[in-house]
PDB file of N, CA and C in Angstrom:
ATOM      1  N   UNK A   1      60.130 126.681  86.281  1.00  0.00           N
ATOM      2  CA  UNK A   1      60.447 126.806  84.862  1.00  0.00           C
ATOM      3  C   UNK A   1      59.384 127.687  84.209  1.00  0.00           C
ATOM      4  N   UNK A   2      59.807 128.721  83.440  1.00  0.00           N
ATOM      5  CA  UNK A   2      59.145 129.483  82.584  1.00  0.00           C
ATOM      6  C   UNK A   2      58.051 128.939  81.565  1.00  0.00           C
ATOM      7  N   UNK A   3      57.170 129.387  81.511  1.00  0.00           N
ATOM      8  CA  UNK A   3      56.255 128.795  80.331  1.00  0.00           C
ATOM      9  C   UNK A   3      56.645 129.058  78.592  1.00  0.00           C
ATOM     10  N   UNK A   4      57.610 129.554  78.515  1.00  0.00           N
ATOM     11  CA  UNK A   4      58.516 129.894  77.145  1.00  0.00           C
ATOM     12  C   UNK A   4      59.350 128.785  77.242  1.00  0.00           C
ATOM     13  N   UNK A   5      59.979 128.606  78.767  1.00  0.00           N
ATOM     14  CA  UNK A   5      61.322 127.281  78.900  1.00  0.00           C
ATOM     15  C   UNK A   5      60.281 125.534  78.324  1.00  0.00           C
ATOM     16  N   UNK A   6      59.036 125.966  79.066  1.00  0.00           N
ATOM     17  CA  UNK A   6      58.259 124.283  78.479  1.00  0.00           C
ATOM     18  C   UNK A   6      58.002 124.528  76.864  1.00  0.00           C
ATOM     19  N   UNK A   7      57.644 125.672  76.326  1.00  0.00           N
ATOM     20  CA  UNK A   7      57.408 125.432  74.819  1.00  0.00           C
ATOM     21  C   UNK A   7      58.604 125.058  74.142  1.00  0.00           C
ATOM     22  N   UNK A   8      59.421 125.875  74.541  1.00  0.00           N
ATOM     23  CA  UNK A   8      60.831 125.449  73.854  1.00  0.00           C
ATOM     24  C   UNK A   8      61.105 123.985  73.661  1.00  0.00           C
ATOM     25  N   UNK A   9      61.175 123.594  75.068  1.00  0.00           N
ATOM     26  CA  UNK A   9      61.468 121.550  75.104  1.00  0.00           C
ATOM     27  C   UNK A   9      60.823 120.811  74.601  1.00  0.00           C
ATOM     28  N   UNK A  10      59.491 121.318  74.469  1.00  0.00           N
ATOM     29  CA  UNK A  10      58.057 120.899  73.763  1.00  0.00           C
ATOM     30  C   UNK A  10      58.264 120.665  72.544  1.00  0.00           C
ATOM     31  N   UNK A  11      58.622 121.847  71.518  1.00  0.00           N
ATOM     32  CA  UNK A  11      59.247 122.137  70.517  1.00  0.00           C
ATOM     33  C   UNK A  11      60.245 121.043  70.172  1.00  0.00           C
ATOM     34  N   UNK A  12      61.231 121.098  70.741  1.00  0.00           N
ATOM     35  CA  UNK A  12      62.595 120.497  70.896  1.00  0.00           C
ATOM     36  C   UNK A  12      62.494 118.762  70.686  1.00  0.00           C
ATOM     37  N   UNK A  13      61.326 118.643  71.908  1.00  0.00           N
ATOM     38  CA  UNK A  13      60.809 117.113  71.498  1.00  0.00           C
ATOM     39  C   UNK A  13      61.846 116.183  72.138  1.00  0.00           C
ATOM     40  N   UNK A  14      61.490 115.079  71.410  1.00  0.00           N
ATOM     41  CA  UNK A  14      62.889 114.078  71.605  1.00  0.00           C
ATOM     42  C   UNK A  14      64.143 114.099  71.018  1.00  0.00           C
ATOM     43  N   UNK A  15      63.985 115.097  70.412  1.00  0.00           N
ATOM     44  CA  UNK A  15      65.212 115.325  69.575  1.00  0.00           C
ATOM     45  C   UNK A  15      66.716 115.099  70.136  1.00  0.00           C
ATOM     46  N   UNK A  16      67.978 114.357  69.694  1.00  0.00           N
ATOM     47  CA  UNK A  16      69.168 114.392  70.272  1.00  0.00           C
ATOM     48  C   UNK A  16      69.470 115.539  69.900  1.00  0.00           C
ATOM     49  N   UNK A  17      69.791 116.598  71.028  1.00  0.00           N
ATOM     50  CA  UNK A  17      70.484 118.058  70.695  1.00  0.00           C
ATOM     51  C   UNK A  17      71.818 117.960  70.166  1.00  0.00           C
ATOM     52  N   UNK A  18      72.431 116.945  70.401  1.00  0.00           N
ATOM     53  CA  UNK A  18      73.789 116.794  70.126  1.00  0.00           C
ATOM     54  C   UNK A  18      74.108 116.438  69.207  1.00  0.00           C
ATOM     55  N   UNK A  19      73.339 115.708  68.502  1.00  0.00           N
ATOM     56  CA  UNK A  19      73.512 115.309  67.167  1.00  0.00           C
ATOM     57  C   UNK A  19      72.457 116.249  65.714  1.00  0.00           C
ATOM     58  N   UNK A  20      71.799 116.973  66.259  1.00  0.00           N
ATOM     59  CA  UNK A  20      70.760 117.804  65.434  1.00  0.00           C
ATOM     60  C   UNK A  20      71.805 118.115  64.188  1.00  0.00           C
ATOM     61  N   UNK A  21      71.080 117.746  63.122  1.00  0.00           N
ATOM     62  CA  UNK A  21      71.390 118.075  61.947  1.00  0.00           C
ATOM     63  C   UNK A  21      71.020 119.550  61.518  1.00  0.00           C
ATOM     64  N   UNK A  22      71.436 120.287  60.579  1.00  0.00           N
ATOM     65  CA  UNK A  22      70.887 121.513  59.807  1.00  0.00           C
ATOM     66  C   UNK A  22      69.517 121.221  59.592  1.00  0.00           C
ATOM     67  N   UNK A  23      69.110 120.375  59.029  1.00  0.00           N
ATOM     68  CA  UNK A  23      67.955 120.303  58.251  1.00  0.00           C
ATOM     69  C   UNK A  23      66.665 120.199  59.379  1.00  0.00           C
ATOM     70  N   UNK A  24      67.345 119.298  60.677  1.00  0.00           N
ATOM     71  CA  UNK A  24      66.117 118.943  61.732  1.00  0.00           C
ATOM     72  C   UNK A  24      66.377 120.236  62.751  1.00  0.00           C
ATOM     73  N   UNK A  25      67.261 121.133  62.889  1.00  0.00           N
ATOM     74  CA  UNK A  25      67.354 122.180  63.539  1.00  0.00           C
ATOM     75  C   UNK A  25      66.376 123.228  62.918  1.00  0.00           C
ATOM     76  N   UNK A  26      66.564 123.568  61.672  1.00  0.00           N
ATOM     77  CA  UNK A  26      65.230 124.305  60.738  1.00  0.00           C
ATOM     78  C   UNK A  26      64.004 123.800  60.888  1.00  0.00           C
ATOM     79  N   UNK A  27      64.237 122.655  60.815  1.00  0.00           N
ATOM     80  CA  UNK A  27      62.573 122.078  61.247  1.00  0.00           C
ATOM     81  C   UNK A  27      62.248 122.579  62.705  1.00  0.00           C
ATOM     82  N   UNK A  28      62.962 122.355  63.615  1.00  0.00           N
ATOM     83  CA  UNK A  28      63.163 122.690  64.810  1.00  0.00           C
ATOM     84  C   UNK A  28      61.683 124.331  65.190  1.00  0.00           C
ATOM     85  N   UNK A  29      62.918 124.932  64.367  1.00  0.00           N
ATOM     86  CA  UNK A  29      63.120 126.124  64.363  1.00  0.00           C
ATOM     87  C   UNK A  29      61.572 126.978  63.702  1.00  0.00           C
ATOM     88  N   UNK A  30      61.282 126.016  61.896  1.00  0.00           N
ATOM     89  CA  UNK A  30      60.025 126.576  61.486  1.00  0.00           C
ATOM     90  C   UNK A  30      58.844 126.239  62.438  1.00  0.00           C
ATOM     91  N   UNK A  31      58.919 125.569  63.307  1.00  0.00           N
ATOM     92  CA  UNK A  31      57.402 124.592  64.182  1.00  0.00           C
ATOM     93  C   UNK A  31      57.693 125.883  65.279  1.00  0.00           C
ATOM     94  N   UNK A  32      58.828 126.607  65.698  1.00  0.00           N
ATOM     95  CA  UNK A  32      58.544 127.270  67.027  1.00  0.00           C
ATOM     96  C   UNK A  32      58.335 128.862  65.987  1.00  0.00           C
ATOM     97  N   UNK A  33      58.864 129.035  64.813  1.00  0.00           N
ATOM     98  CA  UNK A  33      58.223 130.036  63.865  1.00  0.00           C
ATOM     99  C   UNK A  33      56.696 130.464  64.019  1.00  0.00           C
ATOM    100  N   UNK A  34      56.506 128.937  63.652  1.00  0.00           N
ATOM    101  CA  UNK A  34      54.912 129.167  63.316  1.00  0.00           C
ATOM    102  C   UNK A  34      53.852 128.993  64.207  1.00  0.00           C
ATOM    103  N   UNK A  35      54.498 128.418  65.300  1.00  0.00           N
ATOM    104  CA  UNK A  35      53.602 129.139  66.802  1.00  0.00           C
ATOM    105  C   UNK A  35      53.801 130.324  67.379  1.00  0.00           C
ATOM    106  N   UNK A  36      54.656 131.047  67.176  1.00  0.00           N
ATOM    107  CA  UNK A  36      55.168 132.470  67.708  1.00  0.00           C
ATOM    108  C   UNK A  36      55.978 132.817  68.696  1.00  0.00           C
ATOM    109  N   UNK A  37      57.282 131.318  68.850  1.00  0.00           N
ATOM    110  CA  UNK A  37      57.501 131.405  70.588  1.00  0.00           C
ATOM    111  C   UNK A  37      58.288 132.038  70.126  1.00  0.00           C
ATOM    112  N   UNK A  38      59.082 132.305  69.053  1.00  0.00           N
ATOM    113  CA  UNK A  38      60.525 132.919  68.455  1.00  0.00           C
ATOM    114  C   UNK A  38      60.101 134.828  68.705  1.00  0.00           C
ATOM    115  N   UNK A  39      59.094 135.037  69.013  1.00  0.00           N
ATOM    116  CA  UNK A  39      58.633 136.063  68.919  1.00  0.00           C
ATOM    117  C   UNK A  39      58.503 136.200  70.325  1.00  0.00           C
ATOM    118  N   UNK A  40      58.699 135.546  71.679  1.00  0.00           N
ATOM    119  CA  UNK A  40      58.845 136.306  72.895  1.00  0.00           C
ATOM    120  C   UNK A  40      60.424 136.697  73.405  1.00  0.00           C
ATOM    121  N   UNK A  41      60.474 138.253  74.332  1.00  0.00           N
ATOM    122  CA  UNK A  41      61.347 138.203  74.330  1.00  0.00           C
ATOM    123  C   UNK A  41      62.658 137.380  75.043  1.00  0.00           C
ATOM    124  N   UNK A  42      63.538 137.134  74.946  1.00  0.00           N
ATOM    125  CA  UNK A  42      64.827 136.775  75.155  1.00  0.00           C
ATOM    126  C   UNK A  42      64.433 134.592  74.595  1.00  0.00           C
ATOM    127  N   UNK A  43      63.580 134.418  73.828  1.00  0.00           N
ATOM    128  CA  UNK A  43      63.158 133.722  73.320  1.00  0.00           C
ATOM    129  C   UNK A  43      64.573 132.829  72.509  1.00  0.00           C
ATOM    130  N   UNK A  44      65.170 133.610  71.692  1.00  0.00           N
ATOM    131  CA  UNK A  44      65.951 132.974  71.172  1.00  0.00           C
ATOM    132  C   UNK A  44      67.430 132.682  72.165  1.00  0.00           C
ATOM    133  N   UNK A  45      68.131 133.248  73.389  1.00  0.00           N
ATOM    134  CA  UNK A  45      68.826 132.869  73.845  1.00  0.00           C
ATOM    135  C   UNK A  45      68.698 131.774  74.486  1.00  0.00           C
ATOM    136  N   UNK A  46      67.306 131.315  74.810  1.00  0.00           N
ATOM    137  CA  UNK A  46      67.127 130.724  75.819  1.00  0.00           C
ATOM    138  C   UNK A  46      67.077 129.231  74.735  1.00  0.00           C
ATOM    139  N   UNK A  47      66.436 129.650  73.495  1.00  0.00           N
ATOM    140  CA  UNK A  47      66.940 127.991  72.224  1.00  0.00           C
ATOM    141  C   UNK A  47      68.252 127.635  72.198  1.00  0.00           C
ATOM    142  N   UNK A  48      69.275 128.878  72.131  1.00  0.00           N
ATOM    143  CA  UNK A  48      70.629 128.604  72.154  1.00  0.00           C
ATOM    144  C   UNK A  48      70.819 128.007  72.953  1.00  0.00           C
ATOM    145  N   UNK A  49      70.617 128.144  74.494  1.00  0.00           N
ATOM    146  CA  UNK A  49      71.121 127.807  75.536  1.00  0.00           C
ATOM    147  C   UNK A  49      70.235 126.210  75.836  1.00  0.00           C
ATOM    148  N   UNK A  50      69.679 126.305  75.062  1.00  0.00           N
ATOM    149  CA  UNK A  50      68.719 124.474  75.076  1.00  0.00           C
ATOM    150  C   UNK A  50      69.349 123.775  74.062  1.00  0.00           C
ATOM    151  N   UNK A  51      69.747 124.298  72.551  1.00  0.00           N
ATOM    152  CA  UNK A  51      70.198 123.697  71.476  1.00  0.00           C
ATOM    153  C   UNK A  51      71.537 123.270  71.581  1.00  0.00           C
ATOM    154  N   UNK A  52      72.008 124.148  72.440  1.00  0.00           N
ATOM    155  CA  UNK A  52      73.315 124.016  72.731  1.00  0.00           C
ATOM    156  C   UNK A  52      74.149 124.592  71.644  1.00  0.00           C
ATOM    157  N   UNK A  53      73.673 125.938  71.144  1.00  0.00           N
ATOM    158  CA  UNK A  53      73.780 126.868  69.631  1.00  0.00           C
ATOM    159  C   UNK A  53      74.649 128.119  69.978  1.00  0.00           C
ATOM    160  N   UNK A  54      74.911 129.366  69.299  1.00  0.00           N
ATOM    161  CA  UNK A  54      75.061 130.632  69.160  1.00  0.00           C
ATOM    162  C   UNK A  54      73.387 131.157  68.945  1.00  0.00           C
ATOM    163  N   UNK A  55      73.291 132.001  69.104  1.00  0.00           N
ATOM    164  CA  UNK A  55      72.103 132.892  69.032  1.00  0.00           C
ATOM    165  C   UNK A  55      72.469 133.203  67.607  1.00  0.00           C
ATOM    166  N   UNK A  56      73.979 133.382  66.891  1.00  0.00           N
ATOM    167  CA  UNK A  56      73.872 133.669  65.353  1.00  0.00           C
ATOM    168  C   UNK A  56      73.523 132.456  65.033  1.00  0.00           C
ATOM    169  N   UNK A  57      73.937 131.342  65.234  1.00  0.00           N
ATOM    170  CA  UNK A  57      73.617 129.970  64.688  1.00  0.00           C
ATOM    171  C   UNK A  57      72.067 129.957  64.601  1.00  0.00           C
ATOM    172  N   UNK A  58      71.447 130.043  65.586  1.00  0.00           N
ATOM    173  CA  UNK A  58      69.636 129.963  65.978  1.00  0.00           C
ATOM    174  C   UNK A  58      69.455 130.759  64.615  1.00  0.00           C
ATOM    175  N   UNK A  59      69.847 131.879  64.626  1.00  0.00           N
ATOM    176  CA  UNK A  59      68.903 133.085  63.908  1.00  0.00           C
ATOM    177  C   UNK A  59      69.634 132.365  62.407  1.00  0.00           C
ATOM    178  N   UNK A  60      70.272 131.939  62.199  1.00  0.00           N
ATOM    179  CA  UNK A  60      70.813 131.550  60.535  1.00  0.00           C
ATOM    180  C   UNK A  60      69.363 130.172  60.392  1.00  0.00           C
ATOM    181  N   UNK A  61      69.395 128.736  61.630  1.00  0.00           N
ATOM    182  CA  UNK A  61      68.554 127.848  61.150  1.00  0.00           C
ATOM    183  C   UNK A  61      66.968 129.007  60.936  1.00  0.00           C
ATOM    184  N   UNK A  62      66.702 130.131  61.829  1.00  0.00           N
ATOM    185  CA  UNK A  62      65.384 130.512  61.426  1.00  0.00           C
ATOM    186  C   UNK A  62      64.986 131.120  59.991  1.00  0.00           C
ATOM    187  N   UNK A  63      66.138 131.528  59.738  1.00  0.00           N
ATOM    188  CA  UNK A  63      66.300 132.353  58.389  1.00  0.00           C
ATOM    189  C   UNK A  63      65.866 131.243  57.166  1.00  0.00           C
ATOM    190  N   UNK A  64      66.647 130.395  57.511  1.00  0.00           N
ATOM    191  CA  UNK A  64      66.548 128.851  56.657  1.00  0.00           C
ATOM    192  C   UNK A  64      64.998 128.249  56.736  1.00  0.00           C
ATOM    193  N   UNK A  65      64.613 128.235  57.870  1.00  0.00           N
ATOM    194  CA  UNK A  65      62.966 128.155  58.112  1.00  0.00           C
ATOM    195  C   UNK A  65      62.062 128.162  57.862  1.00  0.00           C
ATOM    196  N   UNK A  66      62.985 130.050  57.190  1.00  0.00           N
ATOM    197  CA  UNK A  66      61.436 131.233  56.819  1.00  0.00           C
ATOM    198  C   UNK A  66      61.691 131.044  55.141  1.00  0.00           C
ATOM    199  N   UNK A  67      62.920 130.204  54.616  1.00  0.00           N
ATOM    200  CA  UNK A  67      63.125 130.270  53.116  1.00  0.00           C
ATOM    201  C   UNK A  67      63.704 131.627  52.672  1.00  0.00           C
ATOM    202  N   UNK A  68      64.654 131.878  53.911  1.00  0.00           N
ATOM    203  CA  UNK A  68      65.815 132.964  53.041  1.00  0.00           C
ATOM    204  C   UNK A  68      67.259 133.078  52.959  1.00  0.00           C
ATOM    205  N   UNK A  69      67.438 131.480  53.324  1.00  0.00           N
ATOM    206  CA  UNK A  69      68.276 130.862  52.796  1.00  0.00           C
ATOM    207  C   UNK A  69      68.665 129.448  51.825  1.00  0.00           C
TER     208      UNK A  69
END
Protein backbone atom coordinates (compact mmCIF):
# COMPACT_ATOMS: atom_id res chain seq x y z
CA UNK A 1 0.00 0.00 0.00
CA UNK A 2 1.08 3.45 -1.01
CA UNK A 3 2.00 5.96 1.58
CA UNK A 4 -0.79 8.50 0.07
CA UNK A 5 -3.26 5.08 0.30
CA UNK A 6 -2.32 5.13 4.50
CA UNK A 7 -2.87 9.01 4.75
CA UNK A 8 -5.99 8.84 3.04
CA UNK A 9 -7.54 5.98 5.60
CA UNK A 10 -5.77 7.88 8.27
CA UNK A 11 -7.69 10.83 7.25
CA UNK A 12 -10.81 8.85 6.65
CA UNK A 13 -10.56 7.47 10.27
CA UNK A 14 -13.40 5.53 11.56
CA UNK A 15 -15.63 7.10 9.66
CA UNK A 16 -18.79 4.95 8.10
CA UNK A 17 -18.08 5.70 4.32
CA UNK A 18 -21.45 4.69 3.63
CA UNK A 19 -23.23 6.73 5.56
CA UNK A 20 -20.85 10.05 5.40
CA UNK A 21 -22.85 12.99 5.51
CA UNK A 22 -22.01 16.39 3.42
CA UNK A 23 -20.95 18.11 6.32
CA UNK A 24 -18.47 15.09 7.76
CA UNK A 25 -17.24 14.48 4.10
CA UNK A 26 -15.99 18.40 4.09
CA UNK A 27 -14.62 17.83 7.27
CA UNK A 28 -13.17 14.83 5.75
CA UNK A 29 -11.90 16.64 3.08
CA UNK A 30 -10.64 20.22 4.98
CA UNK A 31 -8.17 17.85 7.51
CA UNK A 32 -6.61 16.15 4.15
CA UNK A 33 -6.67 20.11 2.70
CA UNK A 34 -4.71 21.21 5.34
CA UNK A 35 -2.08 18.57 5.41
CA UNK A 36 -1.49 18.69 1.67
CA UNK A 37 -2.41 15.08 0.68
CA UNK A 38 -5.13 16.64 -1.80
CA UNK A 39 -2.12 18.09 -3.40
CA UNK A 40 -0.33 14.69 -4.48
CA UNK A 41 -0.82 13.49 -7.68
CA UNK A 42 -3.75 11.16 -8.61
CA UNK A 43 -4.58 11.99 -4.85
CA UNK A 44 -8.07 12.72 -5.37
CA UNK A 45 -9.12 9.52 -7.39
CA UNK A 46 -7.77 7.44 -5.10
CA UNK A 47 -10.44 9.48 -2.08
CA UNK A 48 -13.10 8.70 -4.60
CA UNK A 49 -12.24 5.31 -4.88
CA UNK A 50 -11.98 5.06 -0.77
CA UNK A 51 -15.13 7.41 -0.25
CA UNK A 52 -16.85 5.54 -2.47
CA UNK A 53 -17.45 9.24 -4.44
CA UNK A 54 -17.10 10.81 -8.10
CA UNK A 55 -13.90 12.72 -8.28
CA UNK A 56 -16.66 15.69 -9.17
CA UNK A 57 -18.33 14.83 -5.90
CA UNK A 58 -14.62 14.88 -3.95
CA UNK A 59 -13.71 18.17 -5.67
CA UNK A 60 -17.41 19.89 -4.82
CA UNK A 61 -16.91 18.51 -0.69
CA UNK A 62 -13.19 20.30 -1.16
CA UNK A 63 -14.55 23.40 -2.56
CA UNK A 64 -17.02 23.39 0.48
CA UNK A 65 -13.84 22.91 2.73
CA UNK A 66 -11.95 25.74 1.33
CA UNK A 67 -15.40 28.04 1.90
CA UNK A 68 -16.40 28.41 -1.75
CA UNK A 69 -19.32 27.04 -1.36
Amino acid sequence: MAIIDKLILKAVGTADIKNLTGKKSAEIMRFMNEKGIVLVKSAIEKVADIMGGSKVTIYSYLDEAKGKR
